[in-house]
C-alpha atoms as a PDB file:
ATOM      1  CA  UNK A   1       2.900  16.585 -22.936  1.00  0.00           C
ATOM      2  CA  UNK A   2       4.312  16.496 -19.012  1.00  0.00           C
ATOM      3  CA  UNK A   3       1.340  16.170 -16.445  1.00  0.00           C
ATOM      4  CA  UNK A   4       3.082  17.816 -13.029  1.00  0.00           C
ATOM      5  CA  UNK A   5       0.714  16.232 -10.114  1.00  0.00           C
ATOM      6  CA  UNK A   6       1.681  18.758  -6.722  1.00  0.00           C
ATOM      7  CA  UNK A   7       0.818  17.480  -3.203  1.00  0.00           C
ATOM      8  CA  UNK A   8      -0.094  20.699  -0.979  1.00  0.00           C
ATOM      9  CA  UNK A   9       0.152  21.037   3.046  1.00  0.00           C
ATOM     10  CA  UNK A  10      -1.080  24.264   4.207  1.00  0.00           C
ATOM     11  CA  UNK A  11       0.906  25.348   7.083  1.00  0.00           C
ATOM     12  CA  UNK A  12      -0.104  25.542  10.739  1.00  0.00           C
ATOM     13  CA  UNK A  13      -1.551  28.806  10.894  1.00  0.00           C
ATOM     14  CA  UNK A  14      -3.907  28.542   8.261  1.00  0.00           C
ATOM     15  CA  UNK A  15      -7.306  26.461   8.839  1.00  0.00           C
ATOM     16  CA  UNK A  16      -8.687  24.824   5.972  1.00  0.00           C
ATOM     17  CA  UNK A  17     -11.206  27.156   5.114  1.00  0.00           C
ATOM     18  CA  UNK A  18      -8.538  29.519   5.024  1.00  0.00           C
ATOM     19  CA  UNK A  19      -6.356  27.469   3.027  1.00  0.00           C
ATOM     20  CA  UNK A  20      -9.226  26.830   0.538  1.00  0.00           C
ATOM     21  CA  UNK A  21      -9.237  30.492  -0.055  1.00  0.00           C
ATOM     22  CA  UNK A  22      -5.810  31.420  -0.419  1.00  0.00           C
ATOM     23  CA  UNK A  23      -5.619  28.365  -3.474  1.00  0.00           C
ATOM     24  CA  UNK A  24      -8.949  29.376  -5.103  1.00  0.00           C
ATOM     25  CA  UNK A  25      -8.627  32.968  -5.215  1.00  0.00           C
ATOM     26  CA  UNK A  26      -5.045  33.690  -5.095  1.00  0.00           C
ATOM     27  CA  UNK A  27      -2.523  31.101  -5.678  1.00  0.00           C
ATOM     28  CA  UNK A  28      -4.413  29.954  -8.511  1.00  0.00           C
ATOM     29  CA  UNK A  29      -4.464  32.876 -10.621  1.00  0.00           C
ATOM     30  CA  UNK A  30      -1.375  32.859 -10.229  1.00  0.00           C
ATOM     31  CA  UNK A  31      -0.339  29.941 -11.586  1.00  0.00           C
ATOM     32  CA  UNK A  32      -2.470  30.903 -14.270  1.00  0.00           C
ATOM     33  CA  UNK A  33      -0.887  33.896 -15.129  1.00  0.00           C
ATOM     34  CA  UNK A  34       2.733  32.694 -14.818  1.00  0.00           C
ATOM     35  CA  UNK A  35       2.262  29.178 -16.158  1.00  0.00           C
ATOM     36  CA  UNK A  36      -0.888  29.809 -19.072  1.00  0.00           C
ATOM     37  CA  UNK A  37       0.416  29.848 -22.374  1.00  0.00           C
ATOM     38  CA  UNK A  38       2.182  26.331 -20.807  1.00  0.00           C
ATOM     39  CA  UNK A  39      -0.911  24.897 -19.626  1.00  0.00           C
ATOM     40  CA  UNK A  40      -3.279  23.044 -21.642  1.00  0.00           C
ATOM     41  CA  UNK A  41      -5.252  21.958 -17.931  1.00  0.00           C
ATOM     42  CA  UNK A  42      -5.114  22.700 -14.287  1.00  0.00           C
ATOM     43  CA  UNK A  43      -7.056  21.167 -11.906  1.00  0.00           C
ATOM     44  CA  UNK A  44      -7.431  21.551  -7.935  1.00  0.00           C
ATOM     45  CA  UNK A  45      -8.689  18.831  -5.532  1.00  0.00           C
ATOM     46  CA  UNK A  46      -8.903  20.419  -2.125  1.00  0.00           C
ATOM     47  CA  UNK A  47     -10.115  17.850   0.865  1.00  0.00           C
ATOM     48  CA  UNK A  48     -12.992  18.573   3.177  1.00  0.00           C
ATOM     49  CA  UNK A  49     -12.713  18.477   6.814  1.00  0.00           C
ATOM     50  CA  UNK A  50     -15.268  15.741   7.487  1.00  0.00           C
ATOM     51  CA  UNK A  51     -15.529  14.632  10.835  1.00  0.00           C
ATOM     52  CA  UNK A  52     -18.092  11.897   9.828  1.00  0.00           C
ATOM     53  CA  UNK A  53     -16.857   8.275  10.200  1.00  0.00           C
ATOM     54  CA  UNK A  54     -16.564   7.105   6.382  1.00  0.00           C
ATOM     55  CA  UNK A  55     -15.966   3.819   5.254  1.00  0.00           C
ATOM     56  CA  UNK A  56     -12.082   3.984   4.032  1.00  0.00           C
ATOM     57  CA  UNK A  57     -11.727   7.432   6.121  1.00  0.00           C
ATOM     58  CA  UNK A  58      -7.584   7.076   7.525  1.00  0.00           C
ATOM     59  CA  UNK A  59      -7.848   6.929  11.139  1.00  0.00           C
ATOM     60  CA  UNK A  60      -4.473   9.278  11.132  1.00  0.00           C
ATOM     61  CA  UNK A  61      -4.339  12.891  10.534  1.00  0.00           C
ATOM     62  CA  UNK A  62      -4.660  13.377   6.609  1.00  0.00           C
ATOM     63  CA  UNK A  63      -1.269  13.951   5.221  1.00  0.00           C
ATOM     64  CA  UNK A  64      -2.287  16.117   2.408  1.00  0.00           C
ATOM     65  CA  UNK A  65      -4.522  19.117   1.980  1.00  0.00           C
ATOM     66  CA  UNK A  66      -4.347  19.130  -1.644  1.00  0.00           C
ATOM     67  CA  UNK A  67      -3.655  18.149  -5.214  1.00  0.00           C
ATOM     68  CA  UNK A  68      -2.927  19.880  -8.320  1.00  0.00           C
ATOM     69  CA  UNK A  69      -2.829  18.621 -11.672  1.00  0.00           C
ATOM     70  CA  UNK A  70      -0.956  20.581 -14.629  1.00  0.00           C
END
């Protein structure tokens, strides 16, 4: 078994929420269709825009957007 983790940056034009969508209801199914009879798991971790101090909360602009897990 391979596990394939991908790092995801939306790009500029796209707001999170926006983002969110086009993974969950398009991009996904996607890699579903393509990439299912290869898959025995695929998992999406999308971040929330929090604007709340958290403990451990980078004090940079997040990097990331995403993760996927195959």
């Amino acid at each position: 078994m391979i596990k394939v983790m991908w790092l995801l940056k939306r790009v500029d034009r796209l707001s999170l929420s926006d983002f969110r969508k086009w993974w969950l209801e398009r991009h996904r199914h996607d890699v579903i269709a393509e990439q299912g009879p290869h898959l025995s798991k695929y998992i999406v971790n999308i971040r929330v825009d929090d604007e709340r101090e958290l403990a451990g909360k980078p004090a940079s602009e997040i990097e990331w957007d995403g993760v996927a897990e195959q």
